[in-house]
Protein backbone atom coordinates (compact mmCIF):
# COMPACT_ATOMS: atom_id res chain seq x y z
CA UNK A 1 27.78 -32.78 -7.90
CA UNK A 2 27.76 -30.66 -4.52
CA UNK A 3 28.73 -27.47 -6.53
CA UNK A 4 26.11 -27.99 -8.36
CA UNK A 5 23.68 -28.42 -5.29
CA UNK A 6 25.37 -25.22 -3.96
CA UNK A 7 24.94 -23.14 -7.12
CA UNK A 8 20.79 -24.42 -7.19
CA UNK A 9 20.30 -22.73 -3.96
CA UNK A 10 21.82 -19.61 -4.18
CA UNK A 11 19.99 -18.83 -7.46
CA UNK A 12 16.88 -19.91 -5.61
CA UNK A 13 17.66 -17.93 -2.95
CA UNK A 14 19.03 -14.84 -4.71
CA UNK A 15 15.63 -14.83 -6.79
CA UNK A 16 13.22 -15.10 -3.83
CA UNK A 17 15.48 -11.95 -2.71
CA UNK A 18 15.48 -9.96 -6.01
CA UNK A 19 13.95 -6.94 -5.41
CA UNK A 20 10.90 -5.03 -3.34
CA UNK A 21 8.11 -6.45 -5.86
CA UNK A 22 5.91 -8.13 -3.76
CA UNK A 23 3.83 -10.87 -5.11
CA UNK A 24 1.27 -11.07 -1.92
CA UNK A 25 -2.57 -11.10 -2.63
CA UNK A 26 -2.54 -6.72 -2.34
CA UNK A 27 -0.15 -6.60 -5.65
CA UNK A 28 -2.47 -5.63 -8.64
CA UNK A 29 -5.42 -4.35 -6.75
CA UNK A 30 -7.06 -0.88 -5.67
CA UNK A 31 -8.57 0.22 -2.44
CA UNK A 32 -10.98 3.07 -1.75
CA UNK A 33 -10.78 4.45 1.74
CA UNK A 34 -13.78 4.02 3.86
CA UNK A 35 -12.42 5.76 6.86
CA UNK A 36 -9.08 7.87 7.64
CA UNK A 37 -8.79 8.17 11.42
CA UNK A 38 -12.44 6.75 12.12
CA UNK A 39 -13.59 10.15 9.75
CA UNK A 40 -15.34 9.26 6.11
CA UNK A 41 -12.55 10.50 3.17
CA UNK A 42 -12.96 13.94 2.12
CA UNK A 43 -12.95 13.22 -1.33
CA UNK A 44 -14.14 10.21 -3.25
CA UNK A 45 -11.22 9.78 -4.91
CA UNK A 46 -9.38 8.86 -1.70
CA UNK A 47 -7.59 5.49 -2.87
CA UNK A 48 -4.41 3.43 -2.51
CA UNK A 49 -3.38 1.27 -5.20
CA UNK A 50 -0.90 -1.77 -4.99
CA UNK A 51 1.28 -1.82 -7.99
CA UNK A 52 3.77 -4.95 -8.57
CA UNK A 53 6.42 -3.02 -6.86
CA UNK A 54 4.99 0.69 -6.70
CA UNK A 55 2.31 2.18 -4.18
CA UNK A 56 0.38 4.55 -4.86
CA UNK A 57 -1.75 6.67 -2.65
CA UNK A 58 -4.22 9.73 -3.29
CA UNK A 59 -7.08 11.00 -0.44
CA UNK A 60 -7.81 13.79 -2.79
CA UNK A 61 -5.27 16.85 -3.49
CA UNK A 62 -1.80 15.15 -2.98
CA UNK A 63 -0.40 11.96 -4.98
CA UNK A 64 2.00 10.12 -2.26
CA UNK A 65 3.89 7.11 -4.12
CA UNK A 66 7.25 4.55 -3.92
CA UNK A 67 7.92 0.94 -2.97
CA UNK A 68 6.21 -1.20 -1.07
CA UNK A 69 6.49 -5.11 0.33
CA UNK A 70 4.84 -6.73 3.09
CA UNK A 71 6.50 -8.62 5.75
CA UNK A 72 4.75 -10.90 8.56
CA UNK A 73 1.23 -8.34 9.26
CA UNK A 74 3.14 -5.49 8.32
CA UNK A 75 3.08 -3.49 4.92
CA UNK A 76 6.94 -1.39 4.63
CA UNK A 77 6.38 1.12 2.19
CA UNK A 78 9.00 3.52 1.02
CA UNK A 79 10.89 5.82 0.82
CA UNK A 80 7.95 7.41 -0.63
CA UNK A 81 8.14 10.86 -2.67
CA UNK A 82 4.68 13.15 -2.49
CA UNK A 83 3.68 16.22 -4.43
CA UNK A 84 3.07 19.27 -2.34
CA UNK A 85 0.42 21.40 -3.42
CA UNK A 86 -1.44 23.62 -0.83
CA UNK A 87 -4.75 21.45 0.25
CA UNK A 88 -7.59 22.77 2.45
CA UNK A 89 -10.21 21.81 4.54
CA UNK A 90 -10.48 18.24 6.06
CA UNK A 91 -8.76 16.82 3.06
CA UNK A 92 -4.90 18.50 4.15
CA UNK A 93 -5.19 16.32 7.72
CA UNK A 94 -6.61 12.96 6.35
CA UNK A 95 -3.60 13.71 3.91
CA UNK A 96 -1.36 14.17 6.61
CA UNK A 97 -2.71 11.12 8.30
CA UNK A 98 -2.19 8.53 5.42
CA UNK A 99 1.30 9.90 5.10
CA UNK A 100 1.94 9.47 8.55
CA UNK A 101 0.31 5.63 8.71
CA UNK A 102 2.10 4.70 5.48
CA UNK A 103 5.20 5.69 6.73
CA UNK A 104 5.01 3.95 9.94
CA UNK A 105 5.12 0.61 8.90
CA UNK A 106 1.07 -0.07 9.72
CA UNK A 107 -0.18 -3.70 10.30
CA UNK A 108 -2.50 -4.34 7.88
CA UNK A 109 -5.28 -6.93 7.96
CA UNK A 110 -7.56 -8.29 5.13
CA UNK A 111 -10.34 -10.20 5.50
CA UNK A 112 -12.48 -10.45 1.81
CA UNK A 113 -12.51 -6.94 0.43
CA UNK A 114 -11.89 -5.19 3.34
CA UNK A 115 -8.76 -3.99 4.82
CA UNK A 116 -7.82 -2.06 7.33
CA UNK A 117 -3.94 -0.29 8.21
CA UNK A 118 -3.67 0.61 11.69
CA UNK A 119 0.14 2.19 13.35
CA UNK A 120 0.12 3.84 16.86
CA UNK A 121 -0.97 6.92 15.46
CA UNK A 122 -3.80 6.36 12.99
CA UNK A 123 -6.20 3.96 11.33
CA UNK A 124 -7.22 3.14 7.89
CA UNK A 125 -9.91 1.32 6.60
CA UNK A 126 -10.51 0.54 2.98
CA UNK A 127 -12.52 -1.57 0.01
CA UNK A 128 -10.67 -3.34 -2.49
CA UNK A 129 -11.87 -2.29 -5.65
CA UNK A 130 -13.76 -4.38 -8.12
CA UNK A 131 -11.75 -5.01 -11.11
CA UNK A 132 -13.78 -4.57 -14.41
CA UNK A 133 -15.24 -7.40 -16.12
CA UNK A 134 -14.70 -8.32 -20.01
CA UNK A 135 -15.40 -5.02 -22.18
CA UNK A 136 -15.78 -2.55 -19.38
């Protein structure tokens, strides 16, 4: 009967372990940026989007992307691969600047549809994106 108690827990545990899917309230969802560094996006198409286990992140010439999970107030994402065309204007440093805050494990706060990712170097702050309704 004890082995059996044994086994139990150590498939319960090895399952809560399996993987870097995160299950958290940001899997599933889409934020817009609203500021990058206290500066509004260059593009409109600045967004990061929270996959099951892939993020994805564009501010509007580069596509920056791998896995993510949350721990505590913190959001660990990576290692994360990015394309590398040649960007210019504001767009290249805002670029830079998500890179830089995704990679250094930001806290991240939400409150409603708002969240914001803040490291020692730079701030985010984002809208999660509506999901569309039945037909649309």
């Amino acid at each position: 009967m004890r082995k059996r108690g044994i086994l139990a827990a150590l498939v319960l545990f090895s399952s809560a372990c399996a993987g870097p899917a995160d299950s958290s309230h940001l899997a599933e969802s889409t934020w817009k940026f609203v500021s990058i560094d206290g500066e509004e996006p260059a593009s409109q198409s600045a967004e990061l989007t929270f996959e099951r286990a892939q993020l994805d992140a564009t501010v509007g010439c580069n596509a920056l992307g791998g896995p993510w999970r949350t721990e505590a107030d913190r959001l660990i994402a990576g290692p994360l691969e990015q394309t590398e065309m040649v960007c210019e204007g504001p767009v290249w440093g805002q670029e830079k600047a998500v890179g830089a805050l995704l990679a250094a494990t930001p806290k991240y706060e939400v409150e409603g549809n708002r969240m914001v990712l803040r490291s020692s170097g730079h701030i985010a702050e984002l809208t999660r994106e509506e999901e569309p309704g039945p037909g649309g």
